[in-house]
C-alpha atoms as a PDB file:
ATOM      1  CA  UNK A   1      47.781  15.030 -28.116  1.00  0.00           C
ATOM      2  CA  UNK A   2      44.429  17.227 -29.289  1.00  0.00           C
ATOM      3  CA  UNK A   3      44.113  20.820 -27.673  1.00  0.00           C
ATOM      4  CA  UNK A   4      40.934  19.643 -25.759  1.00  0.00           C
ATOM      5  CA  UNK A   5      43.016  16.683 -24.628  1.00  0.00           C
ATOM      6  CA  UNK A   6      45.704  18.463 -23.226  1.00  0.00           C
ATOM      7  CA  UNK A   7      43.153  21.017 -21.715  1.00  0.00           C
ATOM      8  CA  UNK A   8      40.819  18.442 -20.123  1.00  0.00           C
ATOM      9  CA  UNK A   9      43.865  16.775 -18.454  1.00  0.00           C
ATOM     10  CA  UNK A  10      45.006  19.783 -17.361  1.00  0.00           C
ATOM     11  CA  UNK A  11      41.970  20.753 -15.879  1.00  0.00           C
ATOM     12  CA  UNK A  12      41.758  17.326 -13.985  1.00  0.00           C
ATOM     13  CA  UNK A  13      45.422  17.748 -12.498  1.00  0.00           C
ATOM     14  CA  UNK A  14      44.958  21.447 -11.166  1.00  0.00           C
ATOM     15  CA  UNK A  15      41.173  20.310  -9.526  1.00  0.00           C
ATOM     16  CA  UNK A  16      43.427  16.911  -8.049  1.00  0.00           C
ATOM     17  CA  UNK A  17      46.229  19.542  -6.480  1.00  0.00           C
ATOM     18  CA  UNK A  18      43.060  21.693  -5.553  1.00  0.00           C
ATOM     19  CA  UNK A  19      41.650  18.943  -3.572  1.00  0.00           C
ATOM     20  CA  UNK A  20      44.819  17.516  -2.389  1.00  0.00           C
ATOM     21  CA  UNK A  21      46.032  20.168  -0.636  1.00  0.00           C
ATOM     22  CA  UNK A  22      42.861  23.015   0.519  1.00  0.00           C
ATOM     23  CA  UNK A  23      41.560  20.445   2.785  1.00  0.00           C
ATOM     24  CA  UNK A  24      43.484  21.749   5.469  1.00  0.00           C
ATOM     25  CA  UNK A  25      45.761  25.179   4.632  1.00  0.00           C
ATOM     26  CA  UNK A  26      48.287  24.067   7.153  1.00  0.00           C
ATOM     27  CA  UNK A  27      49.334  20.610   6.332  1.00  0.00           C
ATOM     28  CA  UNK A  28      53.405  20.342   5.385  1.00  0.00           C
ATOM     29  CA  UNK A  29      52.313  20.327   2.272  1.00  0.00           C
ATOM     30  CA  UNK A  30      50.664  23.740   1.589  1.00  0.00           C
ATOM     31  CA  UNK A  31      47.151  24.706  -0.119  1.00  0.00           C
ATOM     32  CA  UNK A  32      47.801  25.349  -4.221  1.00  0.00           C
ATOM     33  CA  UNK A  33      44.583  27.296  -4.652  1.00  0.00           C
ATOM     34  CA  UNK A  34      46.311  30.456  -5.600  1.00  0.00           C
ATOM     35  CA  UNK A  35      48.531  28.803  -7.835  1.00  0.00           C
ATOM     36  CA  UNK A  36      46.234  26.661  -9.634  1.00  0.00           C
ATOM     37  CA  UNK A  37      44.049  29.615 -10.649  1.00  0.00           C
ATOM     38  CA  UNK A  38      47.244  31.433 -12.041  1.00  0.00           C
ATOM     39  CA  UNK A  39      48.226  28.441 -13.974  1.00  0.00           C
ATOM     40  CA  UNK A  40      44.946  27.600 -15.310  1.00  0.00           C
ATOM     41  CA  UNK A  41      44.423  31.257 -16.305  1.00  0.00           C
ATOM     42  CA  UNK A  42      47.566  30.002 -18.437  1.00  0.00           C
ATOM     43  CA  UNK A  43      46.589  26.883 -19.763  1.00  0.00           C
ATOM     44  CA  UNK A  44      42.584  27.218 -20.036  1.00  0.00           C
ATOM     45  CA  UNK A  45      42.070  30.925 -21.052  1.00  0.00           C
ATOM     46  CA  UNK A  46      40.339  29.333 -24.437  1.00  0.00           C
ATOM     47  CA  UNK A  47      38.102  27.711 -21.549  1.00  0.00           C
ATOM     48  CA  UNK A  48      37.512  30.715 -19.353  1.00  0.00           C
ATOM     49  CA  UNK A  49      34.369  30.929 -19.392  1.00  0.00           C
ATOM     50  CA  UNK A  50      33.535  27.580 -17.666  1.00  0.00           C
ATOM     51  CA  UNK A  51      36.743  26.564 -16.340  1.00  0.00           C
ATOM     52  CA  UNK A  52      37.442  28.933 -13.798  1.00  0.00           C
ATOM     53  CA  UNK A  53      33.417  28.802 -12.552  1.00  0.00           C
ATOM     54  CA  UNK A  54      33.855  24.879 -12.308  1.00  0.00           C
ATOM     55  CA  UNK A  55      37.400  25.528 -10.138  1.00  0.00           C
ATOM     56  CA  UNK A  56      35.534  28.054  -8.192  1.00  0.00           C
ATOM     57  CA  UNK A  57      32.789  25.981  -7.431  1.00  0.00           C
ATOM     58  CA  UNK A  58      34.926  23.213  -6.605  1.00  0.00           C
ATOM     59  CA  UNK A  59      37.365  25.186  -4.139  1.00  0.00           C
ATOM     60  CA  UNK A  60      33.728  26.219  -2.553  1.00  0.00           C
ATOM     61  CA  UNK A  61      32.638  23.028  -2.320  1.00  0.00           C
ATOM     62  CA  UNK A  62      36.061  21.710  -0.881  1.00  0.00           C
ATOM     63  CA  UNK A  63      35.803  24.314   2.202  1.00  0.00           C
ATOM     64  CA  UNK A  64      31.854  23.657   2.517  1.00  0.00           C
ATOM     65  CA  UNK A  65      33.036  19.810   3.029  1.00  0.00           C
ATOM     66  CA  UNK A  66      35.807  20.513   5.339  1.00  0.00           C
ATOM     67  CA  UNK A  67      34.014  22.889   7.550  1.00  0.00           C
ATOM     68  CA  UNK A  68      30.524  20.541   7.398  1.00  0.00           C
ATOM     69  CA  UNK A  69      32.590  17.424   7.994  1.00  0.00           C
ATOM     70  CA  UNK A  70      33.875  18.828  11.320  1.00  0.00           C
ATOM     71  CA  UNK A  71      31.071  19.315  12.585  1.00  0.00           C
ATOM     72  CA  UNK A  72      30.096  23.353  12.231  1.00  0.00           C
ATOM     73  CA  UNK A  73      28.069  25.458   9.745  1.00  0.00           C
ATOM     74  CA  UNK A  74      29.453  26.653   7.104  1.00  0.00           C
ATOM     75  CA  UNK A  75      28.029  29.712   7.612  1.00  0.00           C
ATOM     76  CA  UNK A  76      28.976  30.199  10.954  1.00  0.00           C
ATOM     77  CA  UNK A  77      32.738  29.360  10.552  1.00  0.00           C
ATOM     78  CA  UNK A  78      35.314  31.601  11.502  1.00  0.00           C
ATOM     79  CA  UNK A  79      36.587  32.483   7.688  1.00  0.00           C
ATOM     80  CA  UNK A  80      32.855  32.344   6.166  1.00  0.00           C
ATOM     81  CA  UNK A  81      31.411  36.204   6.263  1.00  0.00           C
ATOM     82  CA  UNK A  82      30.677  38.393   3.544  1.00  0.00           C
ATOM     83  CA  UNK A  83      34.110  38.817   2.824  1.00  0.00           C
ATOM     84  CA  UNK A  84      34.082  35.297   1.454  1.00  0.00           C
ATOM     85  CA  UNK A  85      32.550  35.657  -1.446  1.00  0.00           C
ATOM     86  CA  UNK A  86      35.879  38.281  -2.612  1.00  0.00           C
ATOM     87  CA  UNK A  87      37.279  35.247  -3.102  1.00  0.00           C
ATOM     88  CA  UNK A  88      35.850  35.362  -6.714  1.00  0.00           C
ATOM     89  CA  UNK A  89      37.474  38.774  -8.076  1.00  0.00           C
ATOM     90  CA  UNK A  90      40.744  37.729  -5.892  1.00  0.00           C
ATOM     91  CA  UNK A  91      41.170  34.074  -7.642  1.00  0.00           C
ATOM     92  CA  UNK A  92      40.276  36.134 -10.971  1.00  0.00           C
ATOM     93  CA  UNK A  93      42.945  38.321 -10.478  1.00  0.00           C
ATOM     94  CA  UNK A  94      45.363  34.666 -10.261  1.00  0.00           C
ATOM     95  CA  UNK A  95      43.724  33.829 -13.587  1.00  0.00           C
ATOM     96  CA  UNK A  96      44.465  37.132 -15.434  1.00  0.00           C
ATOM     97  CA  UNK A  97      48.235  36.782 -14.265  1.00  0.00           C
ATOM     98  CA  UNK A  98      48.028  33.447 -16.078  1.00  0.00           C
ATOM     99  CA  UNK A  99      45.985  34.863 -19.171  1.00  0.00           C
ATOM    100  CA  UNK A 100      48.195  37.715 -19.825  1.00  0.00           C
ATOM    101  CA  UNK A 101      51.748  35.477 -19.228  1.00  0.00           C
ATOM    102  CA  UNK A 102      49.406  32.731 -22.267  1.00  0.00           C
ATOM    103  CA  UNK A 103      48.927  36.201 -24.312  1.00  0.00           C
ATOM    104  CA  UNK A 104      52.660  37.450 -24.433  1.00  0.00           C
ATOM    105  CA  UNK A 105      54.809  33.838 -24.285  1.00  0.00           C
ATOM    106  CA  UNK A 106      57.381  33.078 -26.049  1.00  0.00           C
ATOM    107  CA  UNK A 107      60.483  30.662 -25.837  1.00  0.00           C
ATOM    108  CA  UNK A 108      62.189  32.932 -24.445  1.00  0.00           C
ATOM    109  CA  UNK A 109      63.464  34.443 -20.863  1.00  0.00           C
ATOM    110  CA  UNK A 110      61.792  37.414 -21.322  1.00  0.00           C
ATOM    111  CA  UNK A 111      58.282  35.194 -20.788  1.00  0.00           C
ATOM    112  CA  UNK A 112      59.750  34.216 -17.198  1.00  0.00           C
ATOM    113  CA  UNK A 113      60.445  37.840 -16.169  1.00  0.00           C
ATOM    114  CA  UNK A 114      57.060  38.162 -17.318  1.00  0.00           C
ATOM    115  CA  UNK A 115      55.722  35.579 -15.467  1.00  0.00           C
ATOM    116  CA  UNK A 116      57.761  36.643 -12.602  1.00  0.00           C
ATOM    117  CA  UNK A 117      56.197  40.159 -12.637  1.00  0.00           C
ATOM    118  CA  UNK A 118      52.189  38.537 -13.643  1.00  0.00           C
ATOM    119  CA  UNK A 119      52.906  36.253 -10.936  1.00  0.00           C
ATOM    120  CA  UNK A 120      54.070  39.048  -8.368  1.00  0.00           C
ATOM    121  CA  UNK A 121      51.150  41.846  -9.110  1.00  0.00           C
ATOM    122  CA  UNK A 122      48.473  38.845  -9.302  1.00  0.00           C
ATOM    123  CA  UNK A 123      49.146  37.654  -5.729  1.00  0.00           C
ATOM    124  CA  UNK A 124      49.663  41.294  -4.516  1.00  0.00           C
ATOM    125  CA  UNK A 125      45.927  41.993  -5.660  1.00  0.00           C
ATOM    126  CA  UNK A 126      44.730  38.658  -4.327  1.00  0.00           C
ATOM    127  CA  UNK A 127      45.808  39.372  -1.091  1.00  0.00           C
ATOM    128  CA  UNK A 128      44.628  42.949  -0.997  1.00  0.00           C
ATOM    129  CA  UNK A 129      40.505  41.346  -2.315  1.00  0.00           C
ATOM    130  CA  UNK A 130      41.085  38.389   0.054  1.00  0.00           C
ATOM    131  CA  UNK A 131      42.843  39.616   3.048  1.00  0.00           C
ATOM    132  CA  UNK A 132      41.539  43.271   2.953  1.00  0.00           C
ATOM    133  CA  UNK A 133      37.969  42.189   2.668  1.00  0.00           C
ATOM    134  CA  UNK A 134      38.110  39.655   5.585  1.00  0.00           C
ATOM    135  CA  UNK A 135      39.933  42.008   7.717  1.00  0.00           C
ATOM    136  CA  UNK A 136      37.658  45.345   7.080  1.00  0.00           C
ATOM    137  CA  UNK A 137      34.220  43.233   7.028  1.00  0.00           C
ATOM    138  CA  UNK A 138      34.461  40.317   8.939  1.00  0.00           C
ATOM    139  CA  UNK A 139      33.382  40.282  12.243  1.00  0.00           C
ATOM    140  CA  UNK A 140      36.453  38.067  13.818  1.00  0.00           C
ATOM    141  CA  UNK A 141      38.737  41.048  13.343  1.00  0.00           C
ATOM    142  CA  UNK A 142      37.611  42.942  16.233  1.00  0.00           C
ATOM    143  CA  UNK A 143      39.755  46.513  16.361  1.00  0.00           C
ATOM    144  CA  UNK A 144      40.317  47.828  12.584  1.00  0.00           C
ATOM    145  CA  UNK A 145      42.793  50.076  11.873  1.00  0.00           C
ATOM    146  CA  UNK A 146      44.380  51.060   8.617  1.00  0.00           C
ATOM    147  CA  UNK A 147      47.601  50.530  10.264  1.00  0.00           C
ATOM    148  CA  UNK A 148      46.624  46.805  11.445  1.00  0.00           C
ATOM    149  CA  UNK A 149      45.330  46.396   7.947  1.00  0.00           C
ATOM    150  CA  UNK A 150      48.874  47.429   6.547  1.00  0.00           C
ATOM    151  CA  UNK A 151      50.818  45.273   8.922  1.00  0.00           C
ATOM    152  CA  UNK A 152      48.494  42.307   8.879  1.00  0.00           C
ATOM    153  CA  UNK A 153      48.609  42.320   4.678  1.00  0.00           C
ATOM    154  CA  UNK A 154      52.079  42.384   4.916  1.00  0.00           C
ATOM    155  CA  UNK A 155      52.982  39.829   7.440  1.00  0.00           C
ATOM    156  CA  UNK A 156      50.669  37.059   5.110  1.00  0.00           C
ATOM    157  CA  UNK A 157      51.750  38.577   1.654  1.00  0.00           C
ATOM    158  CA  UNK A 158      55.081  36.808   1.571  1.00  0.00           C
ATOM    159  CA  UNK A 159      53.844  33.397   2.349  1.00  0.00           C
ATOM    160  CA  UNK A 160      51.388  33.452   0.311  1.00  0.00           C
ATOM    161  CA  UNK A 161      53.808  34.139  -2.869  1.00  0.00           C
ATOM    162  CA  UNK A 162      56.203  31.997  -1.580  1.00  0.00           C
ATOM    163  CA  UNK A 163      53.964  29.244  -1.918  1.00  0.00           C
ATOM    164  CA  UNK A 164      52.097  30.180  -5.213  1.00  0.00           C
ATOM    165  CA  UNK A 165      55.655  31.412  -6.714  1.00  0.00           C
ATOM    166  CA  UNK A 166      56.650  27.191  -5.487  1.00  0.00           C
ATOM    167  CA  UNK A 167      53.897  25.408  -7.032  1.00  0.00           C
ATOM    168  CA  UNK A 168      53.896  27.780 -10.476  1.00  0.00           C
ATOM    169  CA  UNK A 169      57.645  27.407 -10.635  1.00  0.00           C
ATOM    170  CA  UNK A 170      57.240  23.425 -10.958  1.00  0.00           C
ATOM    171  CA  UNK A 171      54.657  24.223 -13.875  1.00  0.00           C
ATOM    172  CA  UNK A 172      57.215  26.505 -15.581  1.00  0.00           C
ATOM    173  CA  UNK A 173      59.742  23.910 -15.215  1.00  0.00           C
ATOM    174  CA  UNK A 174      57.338  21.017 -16.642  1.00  0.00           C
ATOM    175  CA  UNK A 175      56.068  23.863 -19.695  1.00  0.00           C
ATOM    176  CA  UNK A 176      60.018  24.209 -20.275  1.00  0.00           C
ATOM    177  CA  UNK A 177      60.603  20.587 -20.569  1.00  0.00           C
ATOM    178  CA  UNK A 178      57.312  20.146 -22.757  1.00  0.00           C
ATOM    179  CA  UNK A 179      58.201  22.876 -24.790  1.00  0.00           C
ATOM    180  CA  UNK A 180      62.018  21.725 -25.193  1.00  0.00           C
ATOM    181  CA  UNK A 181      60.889  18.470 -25.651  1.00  0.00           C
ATOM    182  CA  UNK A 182      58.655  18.954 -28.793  1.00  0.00           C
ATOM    183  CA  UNK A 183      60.264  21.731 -29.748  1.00  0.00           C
ATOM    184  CA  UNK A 184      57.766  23.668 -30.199  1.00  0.00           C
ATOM    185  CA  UNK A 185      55.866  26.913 -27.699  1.00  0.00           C
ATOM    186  CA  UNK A 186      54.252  23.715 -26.543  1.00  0.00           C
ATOM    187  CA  UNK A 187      51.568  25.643 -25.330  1.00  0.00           C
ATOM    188  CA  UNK A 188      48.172  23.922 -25.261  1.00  0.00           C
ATOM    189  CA  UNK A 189      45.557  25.087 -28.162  1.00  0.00           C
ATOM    190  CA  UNK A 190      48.263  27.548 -29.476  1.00  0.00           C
ATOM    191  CA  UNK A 191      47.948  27.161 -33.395  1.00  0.00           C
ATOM    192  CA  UNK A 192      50.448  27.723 -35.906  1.00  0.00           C
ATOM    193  CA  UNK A 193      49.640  30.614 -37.018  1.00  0.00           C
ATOM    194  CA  UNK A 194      49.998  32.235 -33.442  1.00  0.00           C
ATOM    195  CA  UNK A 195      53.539  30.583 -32.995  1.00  0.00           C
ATOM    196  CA  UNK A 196      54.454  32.322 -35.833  1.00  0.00           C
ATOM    197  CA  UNK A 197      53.869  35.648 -34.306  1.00  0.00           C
END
């Protein structure tokens, strides 16, 4: 399969697990946002220019239709204030875990320690842009502390990896079949030249 082949249906399956599971955060089966920016940041970094606007868009457009459809403005919703729009540098941060694991992989373990660690600083910044700028300028927080801050980034930090580390831990998986499989890095767009590195 062509680079741009492999790309394109990447790009299709992350904005299908995108859709699939941000329409509502607390269905059983839990919302993949986080995790498909870190594995796109992975797989599309040749496309990073467009790819992550078009998944940023689309996880806008996914909350603009959930909120609309029941029946409230958007603007007016409960997790819609100024904070909101951190989203951007806090999904970024997902998508440079997932460029700098694509920089420094290798068949090897020593890509899923780094993974591991890309994985664990990228959803630790996330949460501080997301979480810390909803709590400090939102006005449904009410009485700010830094001490509330503190306990209230920590109480949703684990989840929040727990999930991402789930749904980027089936991707490593299907890479590590892929790769075993063709025996190759496997890694979409990767040329020869840069497997011989």
């Amino acid at each position: 399969m062509k680079p741009n082949t492999q790309r394109t249906l990447i790009l299709a399956l992350l904005a299908v697990l995108m859709i699939g599971t941000r329409v509502n955060h607390w269905t059983p089966i839990p919302d993949a946002s986080w995790a498909v920016f870190f594995i796109g940041g992975f797989y599309l970094r040749n496309w990073t220019r467009w790819a992550f606007p078009l998944l940023m868009v689309l996880a806008v457009a996914i909350d603009y239709a959930v909120i609309t459809g029941q029946g409230m403005s958007f603007w007016q919703h409960y997790c819609v204030s100024a904070a909101y729009w951190f989203l951007v540098p806090a999904y970024f941060a997902m998508w440079a875990g997932g460029l700098w694991v694509a920089r420094n992989y290798s068949r090897s373990w020593r890509t899923l320690g780094l993974t591991a660690v890309a994985l664990l600083a990228s959803v630790a910044v996330c949460q501080l842009l997301s979480q810390g700028s909803f709590y400090w300028l939102s006005d449904s927080v009410a009485d700010k502390s830094v001490a509330g801050w503190a306990a209230n980034y920590f109480e949703w930090l684990l989840p929040y990896l727990r999930t991402t580390a789930t749904y980027v831990g089936i991707a490593t998986l299907v890479q590590a079949i892929a790769a075993g499989a063709s025996k190759t890095d496997a890694l979409p767009g990767r040329s020869d030249d840069a497997r011989k590195r």
